[in-house]
Protein backbone atom coordinates (compact mmCIF):
# COMPACT_ATOMS: atom_id res chain seq x y z
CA UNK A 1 110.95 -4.12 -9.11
CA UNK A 2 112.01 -0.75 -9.34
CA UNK A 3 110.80 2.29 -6.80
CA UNK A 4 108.28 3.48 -9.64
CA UNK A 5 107.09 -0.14 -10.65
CA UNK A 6 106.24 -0.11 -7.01
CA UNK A 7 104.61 3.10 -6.44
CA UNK A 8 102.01 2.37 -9.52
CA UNK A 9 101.61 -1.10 -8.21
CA UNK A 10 100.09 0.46 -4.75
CA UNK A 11 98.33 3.22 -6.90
CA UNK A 12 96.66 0.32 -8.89
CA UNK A 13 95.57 -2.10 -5.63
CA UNK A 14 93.99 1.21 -3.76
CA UNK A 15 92.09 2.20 -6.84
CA UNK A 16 90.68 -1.25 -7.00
CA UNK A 17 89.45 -1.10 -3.89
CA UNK A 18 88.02 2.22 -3.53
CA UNK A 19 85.81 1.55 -6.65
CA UNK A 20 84.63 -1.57 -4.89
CA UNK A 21 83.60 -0.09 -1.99
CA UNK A 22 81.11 2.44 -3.96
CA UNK A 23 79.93 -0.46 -6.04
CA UNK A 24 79.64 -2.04 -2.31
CA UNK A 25 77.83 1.65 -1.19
CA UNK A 26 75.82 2.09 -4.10
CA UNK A 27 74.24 -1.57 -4.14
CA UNK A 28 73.32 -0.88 -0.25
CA UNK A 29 71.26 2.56 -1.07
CA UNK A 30 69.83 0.94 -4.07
CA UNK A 31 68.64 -1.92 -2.28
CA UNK A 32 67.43 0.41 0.51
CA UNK A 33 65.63 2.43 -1.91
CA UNK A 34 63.96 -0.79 -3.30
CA UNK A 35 62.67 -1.99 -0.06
CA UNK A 36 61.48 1.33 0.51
CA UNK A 37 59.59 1.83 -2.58
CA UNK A 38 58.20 -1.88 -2.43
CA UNK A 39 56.76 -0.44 1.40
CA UNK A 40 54.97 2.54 0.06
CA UNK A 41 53.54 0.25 -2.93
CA UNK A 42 52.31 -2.08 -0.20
CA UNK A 43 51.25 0.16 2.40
CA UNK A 44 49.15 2.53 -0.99
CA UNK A 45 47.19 -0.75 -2.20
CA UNK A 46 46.41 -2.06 1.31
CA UNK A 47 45.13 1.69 1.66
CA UNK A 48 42.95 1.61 -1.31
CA UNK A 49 41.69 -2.05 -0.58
CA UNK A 50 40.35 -1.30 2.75
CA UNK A 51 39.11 2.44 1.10
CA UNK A 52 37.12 0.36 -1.36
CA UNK A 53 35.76 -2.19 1.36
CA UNK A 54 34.79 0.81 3.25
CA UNK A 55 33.16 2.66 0.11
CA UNK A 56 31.33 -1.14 -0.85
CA UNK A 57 29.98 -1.31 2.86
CA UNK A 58 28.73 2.26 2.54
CA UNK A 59 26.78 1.49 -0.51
CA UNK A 60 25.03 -1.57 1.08
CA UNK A 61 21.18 -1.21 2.33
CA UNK A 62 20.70 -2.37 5.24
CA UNK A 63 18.38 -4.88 6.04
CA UNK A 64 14.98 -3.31 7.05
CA UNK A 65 13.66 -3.71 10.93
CA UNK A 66 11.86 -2.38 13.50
CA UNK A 67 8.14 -2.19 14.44
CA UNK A 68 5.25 -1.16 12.01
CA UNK A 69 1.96 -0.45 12.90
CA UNK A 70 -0.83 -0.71 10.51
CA UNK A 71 -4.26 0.57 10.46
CA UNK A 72 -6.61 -0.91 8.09
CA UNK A 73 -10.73 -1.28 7.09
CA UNK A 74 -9.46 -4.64 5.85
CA UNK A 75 -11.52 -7.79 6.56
CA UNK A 76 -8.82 -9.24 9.65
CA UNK A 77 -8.06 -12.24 7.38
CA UNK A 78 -7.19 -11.12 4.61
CA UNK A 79 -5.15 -7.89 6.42
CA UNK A 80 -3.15 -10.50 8.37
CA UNK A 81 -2.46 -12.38 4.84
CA UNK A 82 -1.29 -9.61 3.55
CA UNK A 83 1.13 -8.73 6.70
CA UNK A 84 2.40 -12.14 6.44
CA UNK A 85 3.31 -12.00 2.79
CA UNK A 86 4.73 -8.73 3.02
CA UNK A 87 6.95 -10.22 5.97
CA UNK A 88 8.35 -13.06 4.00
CA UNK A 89 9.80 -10.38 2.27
CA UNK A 90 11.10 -7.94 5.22
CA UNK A 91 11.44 -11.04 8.17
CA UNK A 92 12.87 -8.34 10.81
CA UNK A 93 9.56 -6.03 10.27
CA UNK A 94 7.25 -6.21 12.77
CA UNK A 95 4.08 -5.21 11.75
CA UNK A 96 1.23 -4.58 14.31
CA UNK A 97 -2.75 -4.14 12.73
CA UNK A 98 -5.34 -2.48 14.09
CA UNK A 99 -8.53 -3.03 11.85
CA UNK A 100 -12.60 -1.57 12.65
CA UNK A 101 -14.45 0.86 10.48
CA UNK A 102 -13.18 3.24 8.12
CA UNK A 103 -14.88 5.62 10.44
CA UNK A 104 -13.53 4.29 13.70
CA UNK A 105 -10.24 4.31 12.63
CA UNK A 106 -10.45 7.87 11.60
CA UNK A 107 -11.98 8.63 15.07
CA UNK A 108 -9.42 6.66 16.44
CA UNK A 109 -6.70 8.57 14.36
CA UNK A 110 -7.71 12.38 14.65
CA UNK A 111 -7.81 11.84 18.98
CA UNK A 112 -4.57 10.60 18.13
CA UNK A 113 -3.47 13.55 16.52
CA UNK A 114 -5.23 16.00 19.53
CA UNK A 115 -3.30 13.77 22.07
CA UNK A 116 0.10 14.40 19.94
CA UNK A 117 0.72 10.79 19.51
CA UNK A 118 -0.02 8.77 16.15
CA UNK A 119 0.14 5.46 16.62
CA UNK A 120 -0.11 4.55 12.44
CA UNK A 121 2.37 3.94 10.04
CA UNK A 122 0.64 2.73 7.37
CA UNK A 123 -3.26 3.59 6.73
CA UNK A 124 -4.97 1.62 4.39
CA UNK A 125 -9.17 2.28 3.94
CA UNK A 126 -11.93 2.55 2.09
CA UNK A 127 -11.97 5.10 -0.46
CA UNK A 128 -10.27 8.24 -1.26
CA UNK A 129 -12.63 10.95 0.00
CA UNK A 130 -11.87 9.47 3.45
CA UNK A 131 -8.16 10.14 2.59
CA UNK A 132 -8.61 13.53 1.17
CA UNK A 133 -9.97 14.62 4.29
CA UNK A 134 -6.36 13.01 6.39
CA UNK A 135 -4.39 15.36 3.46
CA UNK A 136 -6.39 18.96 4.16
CA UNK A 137 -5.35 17.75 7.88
CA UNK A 138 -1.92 17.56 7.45
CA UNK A 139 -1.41 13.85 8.32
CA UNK A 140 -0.28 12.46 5.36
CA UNK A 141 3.20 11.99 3.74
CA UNK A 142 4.05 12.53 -0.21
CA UNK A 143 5.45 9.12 -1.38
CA UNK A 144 5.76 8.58 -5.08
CA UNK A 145 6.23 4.69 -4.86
CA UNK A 146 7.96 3.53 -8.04
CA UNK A 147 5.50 1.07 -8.19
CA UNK A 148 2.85 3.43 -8.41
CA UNK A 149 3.69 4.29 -11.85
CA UNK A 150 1.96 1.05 -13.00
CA UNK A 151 -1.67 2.24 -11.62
CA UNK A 152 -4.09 4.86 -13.51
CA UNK A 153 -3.73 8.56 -13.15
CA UNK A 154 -7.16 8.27 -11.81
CA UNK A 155 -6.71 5.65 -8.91
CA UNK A 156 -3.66 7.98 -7.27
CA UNK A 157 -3.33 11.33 -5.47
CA UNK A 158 -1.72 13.89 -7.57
CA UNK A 159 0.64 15.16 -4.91
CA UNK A 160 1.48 11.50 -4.39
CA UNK A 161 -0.51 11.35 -0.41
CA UNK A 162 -2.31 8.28 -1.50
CA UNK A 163 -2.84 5.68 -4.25
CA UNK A 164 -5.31 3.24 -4.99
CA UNK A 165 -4.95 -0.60 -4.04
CA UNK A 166 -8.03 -2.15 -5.55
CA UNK A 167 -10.95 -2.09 -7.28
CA UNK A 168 -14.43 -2.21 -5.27
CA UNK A 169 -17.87 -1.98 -6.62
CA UNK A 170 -20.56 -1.42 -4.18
CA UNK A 171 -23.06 -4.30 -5.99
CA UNK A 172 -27.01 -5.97 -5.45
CA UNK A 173 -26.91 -8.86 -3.67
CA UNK A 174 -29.24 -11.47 -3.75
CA UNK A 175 -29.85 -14.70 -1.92
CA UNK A 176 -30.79 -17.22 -4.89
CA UNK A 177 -32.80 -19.51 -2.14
CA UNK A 178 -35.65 -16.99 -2.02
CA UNK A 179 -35.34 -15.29 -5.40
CA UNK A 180 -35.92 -16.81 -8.49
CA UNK A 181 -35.70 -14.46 -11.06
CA UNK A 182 -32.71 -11.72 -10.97
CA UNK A 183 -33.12 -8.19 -10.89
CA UNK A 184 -31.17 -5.85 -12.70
CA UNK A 185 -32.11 -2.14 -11.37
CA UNK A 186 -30.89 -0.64 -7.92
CA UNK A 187 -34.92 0.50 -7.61
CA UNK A 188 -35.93 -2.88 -6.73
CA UNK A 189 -34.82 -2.27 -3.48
CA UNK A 190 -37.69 0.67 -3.33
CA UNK A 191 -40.15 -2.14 -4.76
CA UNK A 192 -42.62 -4.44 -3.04
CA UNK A 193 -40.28 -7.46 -3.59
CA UNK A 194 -38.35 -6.41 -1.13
CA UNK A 195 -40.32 -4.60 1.25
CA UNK A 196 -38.64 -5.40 4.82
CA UNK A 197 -36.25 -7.99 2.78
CA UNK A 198 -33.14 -6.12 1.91
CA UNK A 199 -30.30 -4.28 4.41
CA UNK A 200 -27.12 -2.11 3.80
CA UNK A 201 -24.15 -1.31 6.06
CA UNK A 202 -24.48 2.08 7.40
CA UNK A 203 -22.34 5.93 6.08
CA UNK A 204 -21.74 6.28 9.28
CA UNK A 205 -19.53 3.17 10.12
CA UNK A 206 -18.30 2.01 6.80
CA UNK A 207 -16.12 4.45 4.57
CA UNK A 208 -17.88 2.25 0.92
CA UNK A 209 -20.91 3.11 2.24
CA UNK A 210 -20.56 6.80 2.96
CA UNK A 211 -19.00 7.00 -0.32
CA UNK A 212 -22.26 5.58 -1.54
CA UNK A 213 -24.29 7.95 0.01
CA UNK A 214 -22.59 10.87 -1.48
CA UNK A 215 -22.20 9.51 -4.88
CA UNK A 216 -25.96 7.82 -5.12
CA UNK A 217 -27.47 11.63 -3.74
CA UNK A 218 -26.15 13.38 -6.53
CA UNK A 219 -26.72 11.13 -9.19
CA UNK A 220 -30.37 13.00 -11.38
CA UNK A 221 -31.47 9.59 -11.24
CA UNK A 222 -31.55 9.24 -7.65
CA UNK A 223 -30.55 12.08 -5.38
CA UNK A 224 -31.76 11.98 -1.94
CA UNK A 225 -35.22 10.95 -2.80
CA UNK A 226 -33.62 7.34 -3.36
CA UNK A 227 -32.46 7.03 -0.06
CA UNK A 228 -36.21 8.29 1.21
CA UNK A 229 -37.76 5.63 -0.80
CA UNK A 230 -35.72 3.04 0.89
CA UNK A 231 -36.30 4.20 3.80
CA UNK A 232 -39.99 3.77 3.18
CA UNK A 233 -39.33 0.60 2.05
CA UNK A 234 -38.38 -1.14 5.12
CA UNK A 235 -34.37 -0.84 4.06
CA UNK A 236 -32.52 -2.43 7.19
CA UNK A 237 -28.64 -0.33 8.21
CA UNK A 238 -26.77 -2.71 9.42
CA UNK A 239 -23.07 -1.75 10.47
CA UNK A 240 -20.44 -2.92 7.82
CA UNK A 241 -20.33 -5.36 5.16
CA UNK A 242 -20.05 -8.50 7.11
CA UNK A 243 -23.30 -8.22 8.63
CA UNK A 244 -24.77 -8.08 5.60
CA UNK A 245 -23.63 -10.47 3.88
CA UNK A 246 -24.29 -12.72 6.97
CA UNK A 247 -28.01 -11.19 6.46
CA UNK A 248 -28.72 -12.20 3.04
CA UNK A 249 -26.57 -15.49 2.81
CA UNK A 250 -28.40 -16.98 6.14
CA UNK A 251 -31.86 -16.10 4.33
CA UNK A 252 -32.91 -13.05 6.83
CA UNK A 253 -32.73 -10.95 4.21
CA UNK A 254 -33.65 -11.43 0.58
CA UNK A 255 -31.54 -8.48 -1.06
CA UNK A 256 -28.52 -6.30 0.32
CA UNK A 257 -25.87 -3.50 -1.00
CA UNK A 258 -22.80 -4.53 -0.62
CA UNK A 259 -18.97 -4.38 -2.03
CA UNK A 260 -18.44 -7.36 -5.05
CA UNK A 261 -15.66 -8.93 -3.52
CA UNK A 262 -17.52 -10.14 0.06
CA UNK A 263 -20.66 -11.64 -2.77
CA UNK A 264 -18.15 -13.49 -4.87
CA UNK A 265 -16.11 -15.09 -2.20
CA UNK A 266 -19.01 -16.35 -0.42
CA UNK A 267 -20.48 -17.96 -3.51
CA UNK A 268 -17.25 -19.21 -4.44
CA UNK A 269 -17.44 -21.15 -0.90
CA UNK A 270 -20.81 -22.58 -1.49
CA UNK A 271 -23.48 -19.97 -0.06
CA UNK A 272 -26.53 -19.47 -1.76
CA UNK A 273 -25.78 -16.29 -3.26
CA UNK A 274 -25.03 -13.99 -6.04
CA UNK A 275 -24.52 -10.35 -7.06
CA UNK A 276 -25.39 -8.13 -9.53
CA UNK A 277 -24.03 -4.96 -11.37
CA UNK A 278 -27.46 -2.90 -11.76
CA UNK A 279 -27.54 -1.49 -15.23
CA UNK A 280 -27.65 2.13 -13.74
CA UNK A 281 -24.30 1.38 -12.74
CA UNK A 282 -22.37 0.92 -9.03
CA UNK A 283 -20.15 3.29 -6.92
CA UNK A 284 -16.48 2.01 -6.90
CA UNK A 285 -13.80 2.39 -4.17
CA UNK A 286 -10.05 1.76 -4.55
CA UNK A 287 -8.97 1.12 -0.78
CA UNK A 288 -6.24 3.75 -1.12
CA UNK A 289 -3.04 3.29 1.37
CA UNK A 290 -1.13 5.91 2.11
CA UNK A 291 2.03 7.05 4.92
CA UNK A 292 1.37 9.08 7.96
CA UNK A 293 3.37 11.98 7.60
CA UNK A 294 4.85 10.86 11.67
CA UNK A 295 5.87 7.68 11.40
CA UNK A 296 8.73 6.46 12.97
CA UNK A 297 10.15 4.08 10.73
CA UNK A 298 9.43 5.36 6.82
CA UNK A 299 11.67 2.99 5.24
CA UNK A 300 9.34 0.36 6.04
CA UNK A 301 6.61 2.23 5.56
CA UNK A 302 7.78 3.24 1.93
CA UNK A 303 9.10 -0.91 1.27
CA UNK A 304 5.25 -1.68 2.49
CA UNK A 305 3.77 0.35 0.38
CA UNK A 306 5.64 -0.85 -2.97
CA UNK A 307 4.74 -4.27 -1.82
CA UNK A 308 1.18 -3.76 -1.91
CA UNK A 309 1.26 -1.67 -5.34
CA UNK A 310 3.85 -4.32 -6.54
CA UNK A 311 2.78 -6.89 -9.26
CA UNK A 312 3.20 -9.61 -6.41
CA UNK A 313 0.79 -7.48 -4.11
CA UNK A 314 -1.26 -7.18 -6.33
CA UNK A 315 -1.28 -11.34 -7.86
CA UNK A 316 -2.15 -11.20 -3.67
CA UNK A 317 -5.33 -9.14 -3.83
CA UNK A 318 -6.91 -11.13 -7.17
CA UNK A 319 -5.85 -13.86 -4.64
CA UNK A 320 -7.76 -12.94 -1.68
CA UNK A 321 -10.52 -12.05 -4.39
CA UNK A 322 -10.41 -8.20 -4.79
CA UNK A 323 -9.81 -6.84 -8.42
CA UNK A 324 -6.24 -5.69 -8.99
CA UNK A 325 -5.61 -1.74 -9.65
CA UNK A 326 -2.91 -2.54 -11.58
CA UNK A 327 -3.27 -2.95 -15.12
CA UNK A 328 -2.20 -6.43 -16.01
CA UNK A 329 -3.33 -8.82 -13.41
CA UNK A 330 -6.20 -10.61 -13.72
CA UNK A 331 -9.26 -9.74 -11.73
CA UNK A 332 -11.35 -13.02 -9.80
CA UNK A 333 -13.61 -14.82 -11.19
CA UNK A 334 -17.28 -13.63 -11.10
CA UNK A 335 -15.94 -10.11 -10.50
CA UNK A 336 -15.78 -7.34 -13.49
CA UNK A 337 -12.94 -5.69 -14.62
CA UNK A 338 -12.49 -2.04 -13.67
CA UNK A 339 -12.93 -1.60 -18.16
CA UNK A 340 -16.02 -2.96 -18.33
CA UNK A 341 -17.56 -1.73 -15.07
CA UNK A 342 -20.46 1.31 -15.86
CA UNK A 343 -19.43 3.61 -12.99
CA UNK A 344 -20.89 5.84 -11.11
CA UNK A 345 -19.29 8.89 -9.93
CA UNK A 346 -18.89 12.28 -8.31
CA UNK A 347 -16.08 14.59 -7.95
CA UNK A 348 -13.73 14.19 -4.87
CA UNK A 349 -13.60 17.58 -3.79
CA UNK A 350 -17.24 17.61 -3.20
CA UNK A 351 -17.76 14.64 -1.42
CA UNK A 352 -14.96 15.59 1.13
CA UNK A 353 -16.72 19.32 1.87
CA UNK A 354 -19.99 17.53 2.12
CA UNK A 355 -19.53 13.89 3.77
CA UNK A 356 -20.53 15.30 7.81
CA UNK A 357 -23.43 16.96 6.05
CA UNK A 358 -24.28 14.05 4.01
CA UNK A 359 -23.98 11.70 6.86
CA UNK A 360 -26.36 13.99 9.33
CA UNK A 361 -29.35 14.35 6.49
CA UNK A 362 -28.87 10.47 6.47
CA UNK A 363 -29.10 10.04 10.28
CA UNK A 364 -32.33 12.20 10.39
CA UNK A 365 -33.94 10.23 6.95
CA UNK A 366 -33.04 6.98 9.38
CA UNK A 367 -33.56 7.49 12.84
């Protein structure tokens, strides 16, 4: 081999292996790069999985607790029915009840307010001049249930304080032992039939029956002078409804005024009893239910009242034997339909700015 054979046989061998160490080089930073890219790719979607578990947590409701209190005009059965049905629903609500009068419990509510401590979350009484008066106070919180969209404009507070649960007619009871042939006029009770035989709950205990008071006195057909006449009569005040439908169905009394529901239920169970929609026509009450504007837990509060104003709530009331509010479920049997009812009435307003005025004039016609 000659000198320059030799020289590009070495020139050859050293080129060789410089261009396989920079394949050798390159292959090491592209594998480097790989790895790192495959890292960051890694390390991005375990960022955005745990980003969307966090955001999907976030979204979730949790489950509703905590104590509610309840104040209610509700017979105790069928408020605790209703408690417990709304609980199979929210199991980790506790729900307390406090139940009396319409007017005890606002007694018991306004020296509440004086001592600065509200024990209520949820109100639910007689009728809506009663919860007119809570509103002007201050007491009540604006809740427009989506539920509530199902009831009449005429059953629910404008503003949204208060809504309607029920329909309650204030009705002529009769025990069918001693009477033979039904009446069909509210004036009977001012008739010698039932002199010293007939009894009402009293305006100043039970919220129906102040309502009754203030609708009946400005009615042309009755006014005050009804309320004299009964008085005349022999008419009995009892305290609320219970005791007179105890009255009548035992056979102390002959006739009584009382809400529908209490007269259908107890002849649905056997007692000798039955009511009657005068033809002049009968007060009605819807049992509003409305939020006090201090409650402690509102979520509740807000869940309890959908429940009630919900189409299972109210399957619940034609249950327990009230007339639904809500347009679509099926009222009791024996009772009328709020359609067909002839009611009488009185603007709201009034009644409120008059009920401590009405109830005095009623004390004095009484005592």
């Amino acid at each position: 081999m000659t000198r320059v054979m030799y020289k590009r046989f070495i020139f050859f061998v050293l080129a060789v292996l410089s261009i396989a160490s920079l394949v050798a080089c390159g292959s090491g930073e592209n594998n480097e790069i790989g790895k790192n890219v495959q890292d960051e790719t890694q390390s991005s979607l375990s960022s955005q999985t745990a980003s969307d578990a966090s955001t999907k947590e976030a979204t979730i409701e949790p489950e509703l607790e905590g104590l509610l209190t309840f104040y209610t005009s509700q017979p105790d059965e069928d408020a605790a029915k209703l408690v417990e049905a709304f609980r199979k629903q929210y199991p980790k609500v506790n729900v307390t009840i406090f139940r009396s009068g319409t007017e005890e419990v606002v007694a018991k509510l306004r020296s509440e307010k004086l001592a600065g401590k509200v024990q209520a979350d949820v109100l639910l009484l007689a009728d809506a001049v009663t919860f007119e008066g809570l509103k002007q106070d201050d007491m009540l919180l604006a809740y427009a249930s989506p539920e509530a969209e199902n009831i009449p404009v005429a059953f629910k507070d404008p503003e949204g304080m208060y809504t309607g649960t029920k329909v309650m007619a204030t009705v002529l009871m009769i025990n069918t032992d001693l009477i033979q042939e039904k009446p069909d006029s509210w004036f009977v009770l001012t008739e010698t039939p039932a002199k010293d035989q007939a009894m009402m709950p009293s305006p100043l205990y039970s919220g129906a029956a102040a309502y009754n008071l203030g609708v009946f006195t400005r009615q042309k057909d009755f006014g005050w002078e009804f309320y004299e006449a009964l008085k005349k009569n022999g008419m009995t005040v009892g305290k609320g409804n219970g005791g007179i439908l105890q009255a009548v169905a035992n056979g102390d009394k002959k006739y009584g005024m009382i809400v529908d529901f209490m007269v259908a239920r107890a002849k649905k169970d056997g007692s000798p009893v039955d009511l009657i929609y005068p033809k002049e026509g009968v007060p009605v009450i819807t049992e509003p239910v409305a939020i006090l504007k201090t409650t402690q837990n509102q979520k509740a509060a807000k869940a309890f009242v959908d429940f009630i104003l919900s189409e299972t709530g109210q399957t619940l009331q034609a249950e327990l034997g009230y007339t639904p509010i809500r347009p679509g479920v099926k009222a009791p049997e024996g009772l009328e339909e709020v359609s067909t009812l002839n009611v009488l009435e009185a603007d709201i307003n009034t009644l409120y700015q008059h009920r401590d005025e009405d109830k005095e004039r009623f004390t004095q016609i009484f005592q």
